[in-house]
N, C-alpha and C. Protein backbone atom coordinates (compact mmCIF):
# COMPACT_ATOMS: atom_id res chain seq x y z
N UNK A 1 -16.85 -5.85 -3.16
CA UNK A 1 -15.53 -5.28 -3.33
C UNK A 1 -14.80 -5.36 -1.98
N UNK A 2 -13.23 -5.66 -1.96
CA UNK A 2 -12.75 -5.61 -1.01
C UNK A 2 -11.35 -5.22 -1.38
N UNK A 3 -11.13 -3.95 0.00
CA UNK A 3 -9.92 -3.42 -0.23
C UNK A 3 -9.26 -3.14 0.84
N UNK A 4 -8.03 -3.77 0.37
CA UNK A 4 -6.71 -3.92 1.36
C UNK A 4 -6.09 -2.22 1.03
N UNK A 5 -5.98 -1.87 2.75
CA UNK A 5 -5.75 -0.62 3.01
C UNK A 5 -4.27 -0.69 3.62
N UNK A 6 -3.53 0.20 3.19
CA UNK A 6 -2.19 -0.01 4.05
C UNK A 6 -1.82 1.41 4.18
N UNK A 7 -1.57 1.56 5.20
CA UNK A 7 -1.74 3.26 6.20
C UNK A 7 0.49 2.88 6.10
N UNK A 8 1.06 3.48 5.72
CA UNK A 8 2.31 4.12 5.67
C UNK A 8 2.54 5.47 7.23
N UNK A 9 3.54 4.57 8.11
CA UNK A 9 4.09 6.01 9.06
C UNK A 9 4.78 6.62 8.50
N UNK A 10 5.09 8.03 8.57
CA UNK A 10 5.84 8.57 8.41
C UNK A 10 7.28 8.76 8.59
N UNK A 11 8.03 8.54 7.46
CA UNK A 11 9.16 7.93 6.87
C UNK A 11 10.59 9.39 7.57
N UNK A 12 11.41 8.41 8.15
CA UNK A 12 12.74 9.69 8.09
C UNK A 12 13.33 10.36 7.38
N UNK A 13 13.49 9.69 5.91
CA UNK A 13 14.06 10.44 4.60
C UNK A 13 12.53 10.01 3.90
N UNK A 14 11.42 11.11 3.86
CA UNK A 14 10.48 11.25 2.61
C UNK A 14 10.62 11.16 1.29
N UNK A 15 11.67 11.77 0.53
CA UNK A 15 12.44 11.92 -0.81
C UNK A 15 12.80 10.24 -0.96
N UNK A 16 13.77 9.65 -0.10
CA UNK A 16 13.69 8.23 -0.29
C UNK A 16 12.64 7.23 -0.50
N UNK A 17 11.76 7.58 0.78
CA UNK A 17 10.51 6.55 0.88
C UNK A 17 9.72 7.17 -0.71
N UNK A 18 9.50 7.85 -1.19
CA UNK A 18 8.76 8.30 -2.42
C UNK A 18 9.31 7.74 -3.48
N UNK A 19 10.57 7.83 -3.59
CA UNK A 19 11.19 6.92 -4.54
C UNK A 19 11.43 5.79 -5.37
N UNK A 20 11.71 5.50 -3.75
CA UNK A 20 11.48 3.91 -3.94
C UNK A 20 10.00 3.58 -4.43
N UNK A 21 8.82 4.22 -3.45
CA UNK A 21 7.55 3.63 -3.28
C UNK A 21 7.20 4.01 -5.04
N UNK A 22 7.67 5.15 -5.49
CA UNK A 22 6.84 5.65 -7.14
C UNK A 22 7.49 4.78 -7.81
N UNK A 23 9.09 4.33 -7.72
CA UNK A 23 9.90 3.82 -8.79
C UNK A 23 9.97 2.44 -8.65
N UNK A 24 9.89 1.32 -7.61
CA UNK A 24 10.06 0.51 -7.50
C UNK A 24 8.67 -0.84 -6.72
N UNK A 25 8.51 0.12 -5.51
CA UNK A 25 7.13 -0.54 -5.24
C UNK A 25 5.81 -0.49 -5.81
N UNK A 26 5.31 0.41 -6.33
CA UNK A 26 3.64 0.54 -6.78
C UNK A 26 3.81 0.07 -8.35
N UNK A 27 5.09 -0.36 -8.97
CA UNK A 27 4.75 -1.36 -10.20
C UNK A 27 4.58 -3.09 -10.25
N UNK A 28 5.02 -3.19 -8.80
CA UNK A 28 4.67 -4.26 -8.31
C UNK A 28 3.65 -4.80 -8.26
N UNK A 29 2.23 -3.84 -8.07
CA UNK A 29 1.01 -4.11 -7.95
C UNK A 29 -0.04 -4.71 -8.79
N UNK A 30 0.58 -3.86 -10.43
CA UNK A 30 0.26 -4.51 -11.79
C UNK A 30 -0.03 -5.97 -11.80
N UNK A 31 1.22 -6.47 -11.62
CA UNK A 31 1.02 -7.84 -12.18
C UNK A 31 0.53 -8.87 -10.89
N UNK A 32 -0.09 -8.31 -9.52
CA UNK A 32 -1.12 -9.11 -9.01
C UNK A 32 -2.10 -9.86 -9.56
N UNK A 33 -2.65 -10.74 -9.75
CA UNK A 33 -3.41 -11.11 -10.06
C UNK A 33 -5.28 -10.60 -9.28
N UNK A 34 -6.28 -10.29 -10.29
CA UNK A 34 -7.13 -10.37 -9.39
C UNK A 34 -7.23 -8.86 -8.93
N UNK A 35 -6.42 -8.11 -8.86
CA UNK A 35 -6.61 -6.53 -9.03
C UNK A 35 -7.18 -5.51 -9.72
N UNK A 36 -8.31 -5.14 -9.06
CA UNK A 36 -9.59 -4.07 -9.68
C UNK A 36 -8.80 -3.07 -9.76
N UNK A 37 -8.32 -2.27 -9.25
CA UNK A 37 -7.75 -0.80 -9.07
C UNK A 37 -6.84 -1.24 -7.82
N UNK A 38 -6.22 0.54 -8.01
CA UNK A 38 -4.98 0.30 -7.42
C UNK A 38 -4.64 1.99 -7.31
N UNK A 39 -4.84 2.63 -5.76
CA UNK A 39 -4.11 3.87 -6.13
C UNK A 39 -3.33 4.62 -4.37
N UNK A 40 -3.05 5.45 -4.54
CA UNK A 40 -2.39 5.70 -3.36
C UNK A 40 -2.40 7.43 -3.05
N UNK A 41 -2.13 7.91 -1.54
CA UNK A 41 -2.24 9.32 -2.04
C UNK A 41 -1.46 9.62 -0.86
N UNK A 42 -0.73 10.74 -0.66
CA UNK A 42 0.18 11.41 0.82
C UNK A 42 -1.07 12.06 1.27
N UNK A 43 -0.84 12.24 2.61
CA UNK A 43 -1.79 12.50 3.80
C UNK A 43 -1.78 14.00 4.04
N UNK A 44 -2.52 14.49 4.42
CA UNK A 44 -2.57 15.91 4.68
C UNK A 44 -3.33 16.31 6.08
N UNK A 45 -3.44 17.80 6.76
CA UNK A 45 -4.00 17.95 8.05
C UNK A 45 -4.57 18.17 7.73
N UNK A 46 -5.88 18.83 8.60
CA UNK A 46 -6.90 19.53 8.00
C UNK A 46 -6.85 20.77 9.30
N UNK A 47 -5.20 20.80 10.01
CA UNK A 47 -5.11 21.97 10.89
C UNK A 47 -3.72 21.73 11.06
N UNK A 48 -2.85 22.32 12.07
CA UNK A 48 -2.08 22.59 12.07
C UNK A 48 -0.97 20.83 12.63
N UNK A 49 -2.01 19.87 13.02
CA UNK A 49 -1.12 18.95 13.43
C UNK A 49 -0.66 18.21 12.55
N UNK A 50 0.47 17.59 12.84
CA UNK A 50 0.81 16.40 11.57
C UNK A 50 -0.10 15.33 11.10
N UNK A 51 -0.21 14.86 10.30
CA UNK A 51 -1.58 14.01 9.87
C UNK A 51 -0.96 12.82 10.38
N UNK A 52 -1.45 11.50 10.72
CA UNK A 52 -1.44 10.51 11.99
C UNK A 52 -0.06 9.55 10.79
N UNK A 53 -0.75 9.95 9.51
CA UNK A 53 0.00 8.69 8.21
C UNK A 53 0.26 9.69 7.07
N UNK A 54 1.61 9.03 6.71
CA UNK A 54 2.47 9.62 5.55
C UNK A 54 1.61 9.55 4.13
N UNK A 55 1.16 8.09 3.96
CA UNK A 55 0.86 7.63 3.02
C UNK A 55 -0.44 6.89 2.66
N UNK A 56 -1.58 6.49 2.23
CA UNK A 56 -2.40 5.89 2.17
C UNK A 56 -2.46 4.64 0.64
N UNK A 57 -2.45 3.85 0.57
CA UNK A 57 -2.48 2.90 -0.32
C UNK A 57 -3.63 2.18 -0.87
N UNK A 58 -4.37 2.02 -1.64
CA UNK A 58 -5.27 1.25 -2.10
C UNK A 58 -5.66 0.29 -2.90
N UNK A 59 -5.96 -1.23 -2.51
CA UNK A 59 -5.70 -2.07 -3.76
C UNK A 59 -7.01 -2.97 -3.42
N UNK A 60 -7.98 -2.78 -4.70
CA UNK A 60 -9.20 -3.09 -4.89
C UNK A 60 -9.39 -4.88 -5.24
N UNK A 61 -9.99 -5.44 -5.13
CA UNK A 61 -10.10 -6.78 -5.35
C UNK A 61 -11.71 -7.18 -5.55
N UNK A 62 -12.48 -7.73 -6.11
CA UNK A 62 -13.72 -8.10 -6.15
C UNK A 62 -14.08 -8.88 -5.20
N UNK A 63 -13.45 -9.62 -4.91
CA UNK A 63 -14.00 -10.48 -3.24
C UNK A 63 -12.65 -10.83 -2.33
N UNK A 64 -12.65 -11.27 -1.17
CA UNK A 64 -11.77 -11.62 -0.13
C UNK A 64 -11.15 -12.82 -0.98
N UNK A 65 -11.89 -13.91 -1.90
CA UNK A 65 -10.87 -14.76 -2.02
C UNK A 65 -10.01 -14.51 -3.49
N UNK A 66 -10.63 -13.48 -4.10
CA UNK A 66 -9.30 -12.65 -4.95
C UNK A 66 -8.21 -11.89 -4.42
N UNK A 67 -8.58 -11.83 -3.41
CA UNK A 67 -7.60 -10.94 -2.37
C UNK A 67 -6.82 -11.72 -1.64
N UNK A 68 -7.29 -12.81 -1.14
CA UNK A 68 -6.07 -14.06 -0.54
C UNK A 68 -5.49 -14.44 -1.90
N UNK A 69 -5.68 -14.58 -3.27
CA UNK A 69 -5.29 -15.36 -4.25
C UNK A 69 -4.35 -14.60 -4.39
N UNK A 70 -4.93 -13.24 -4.67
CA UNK A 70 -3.74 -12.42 -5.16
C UNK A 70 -2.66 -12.15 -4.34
N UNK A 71 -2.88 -11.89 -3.26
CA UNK A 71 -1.71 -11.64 -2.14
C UNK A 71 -1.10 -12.56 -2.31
N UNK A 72 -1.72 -14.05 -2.20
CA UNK A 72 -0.50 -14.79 -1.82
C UNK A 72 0.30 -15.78 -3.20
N UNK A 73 -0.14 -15.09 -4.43
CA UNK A 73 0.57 -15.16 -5.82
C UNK A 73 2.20 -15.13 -5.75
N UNK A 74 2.92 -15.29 -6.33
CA UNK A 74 4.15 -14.46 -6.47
C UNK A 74 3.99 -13.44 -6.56
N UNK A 75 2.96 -12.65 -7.02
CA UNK A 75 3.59 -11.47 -7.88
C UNK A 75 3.28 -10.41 -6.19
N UNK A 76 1.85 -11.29 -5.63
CA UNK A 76 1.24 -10.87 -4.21
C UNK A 76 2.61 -10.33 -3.25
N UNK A 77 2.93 -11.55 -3.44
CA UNK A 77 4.59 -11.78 -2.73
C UNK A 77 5.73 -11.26 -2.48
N UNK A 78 5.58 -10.58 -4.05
CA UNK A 78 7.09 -9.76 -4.03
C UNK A 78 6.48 -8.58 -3.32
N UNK A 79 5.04 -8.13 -3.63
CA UNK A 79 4.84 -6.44 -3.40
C UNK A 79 4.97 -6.75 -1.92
N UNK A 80 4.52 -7.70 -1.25
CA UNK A 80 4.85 -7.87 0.47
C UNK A 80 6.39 -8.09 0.82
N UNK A 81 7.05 -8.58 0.35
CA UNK A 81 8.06 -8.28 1.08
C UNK A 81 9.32 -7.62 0.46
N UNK A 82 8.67 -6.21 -0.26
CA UNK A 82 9.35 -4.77 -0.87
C UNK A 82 9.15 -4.51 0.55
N UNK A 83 7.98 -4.23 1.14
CA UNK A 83 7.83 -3.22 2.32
C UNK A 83 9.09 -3.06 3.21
N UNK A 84 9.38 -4.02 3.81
CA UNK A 84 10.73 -3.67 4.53
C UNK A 84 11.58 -2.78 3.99
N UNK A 85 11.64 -2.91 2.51
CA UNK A 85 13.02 -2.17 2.17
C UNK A 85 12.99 -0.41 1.99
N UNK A 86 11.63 0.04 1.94
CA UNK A 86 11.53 1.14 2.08
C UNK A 86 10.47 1.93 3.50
N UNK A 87 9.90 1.11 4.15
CA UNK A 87 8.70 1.57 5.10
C UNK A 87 9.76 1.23 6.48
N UNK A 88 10.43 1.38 7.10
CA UNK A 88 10.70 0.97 8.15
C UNK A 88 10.13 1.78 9.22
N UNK A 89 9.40 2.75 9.06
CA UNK A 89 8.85 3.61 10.14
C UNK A 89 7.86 2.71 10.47
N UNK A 90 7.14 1.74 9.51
CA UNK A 90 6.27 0.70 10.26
C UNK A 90 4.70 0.96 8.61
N UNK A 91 4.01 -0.17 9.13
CA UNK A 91 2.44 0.38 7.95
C UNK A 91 1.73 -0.49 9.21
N UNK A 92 0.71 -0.31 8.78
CA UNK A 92 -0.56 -0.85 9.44
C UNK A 92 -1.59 -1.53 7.47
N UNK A 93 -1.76 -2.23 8.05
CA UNK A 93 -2.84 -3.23 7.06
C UNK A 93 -4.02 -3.29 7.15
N UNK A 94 -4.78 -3.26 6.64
CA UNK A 94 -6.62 -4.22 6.94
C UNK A 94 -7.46 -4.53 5.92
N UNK A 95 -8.26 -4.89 5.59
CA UNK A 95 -9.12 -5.45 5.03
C UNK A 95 -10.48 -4.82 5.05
N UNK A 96 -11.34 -3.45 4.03
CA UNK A 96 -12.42 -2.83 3.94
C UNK A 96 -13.19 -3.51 2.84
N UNK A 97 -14.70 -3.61 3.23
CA UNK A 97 -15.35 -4.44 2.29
C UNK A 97 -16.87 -4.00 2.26
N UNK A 98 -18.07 -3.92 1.13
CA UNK A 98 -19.16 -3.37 1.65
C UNK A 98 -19.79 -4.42 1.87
C-alpha cells in the first residue's frame, strides 16, 4: 500500500478553504484511477499550541506505480492543479508505504 499524504497550512479564511476543499476539491479524487481509499481530517492540539497543519489528506493506492498512474491521469491532474485555487497558505506532499 502506498499513500500520498498532503499536510494542508493553515488557511486565512478557514470557512473558504473548507468549502471549496468539501464542495469542490475532495470529489475530484473519485474518479482517479487506481484509488483504494480516500479520506481527510482537520488537525487538532493535544495542548494549548496551534497544531503545525490545518488539514491532513489521505489517498491510498496499492502500489507506487498506481500512484504515478493515477496522479498523472487526467482525472490525477485536475485534483493537482485545484490546489492553487484554494491552499495558498502552501501543502507539503509525500509518499508513505509499508
Amino acid at each position: 500500500m502506498h499513500i500520498l499524504t498532503v499536510l494542508y497550512n493553515h488557511p486565512d479564511d478557514p470557512a473558504a478553504f473548507d468549502k471549496h476543499y468539501q464542495g469542490t476539491h475532495a470529489p475530484l479524487v473519485d474518479p482517479i484511477p487506481g484509488v483504494k481509499s480516500f479520506t481527510y481530517r482537520h488537525c487538532a492540539s493535544m495542548d494549548e499550541n496551534p497544531p503545525p497543519y490545518y488539514l491532513i489528506a489521505e489517498v491510498a493506492f496499492d502500489s507506487l506505480e498506481d500512484l504515478q498512474a493515477g496522479m498523472g491521469s487526467e482525472a490525477g491532474q485536475n485534483a493537482v492543479n485545484d490546489v492553487p485555487n484554494f491552499a495558498q497558505a502552501g501543502v507539503t506532499m509525500f509518499v508513505a508505504h509499508d
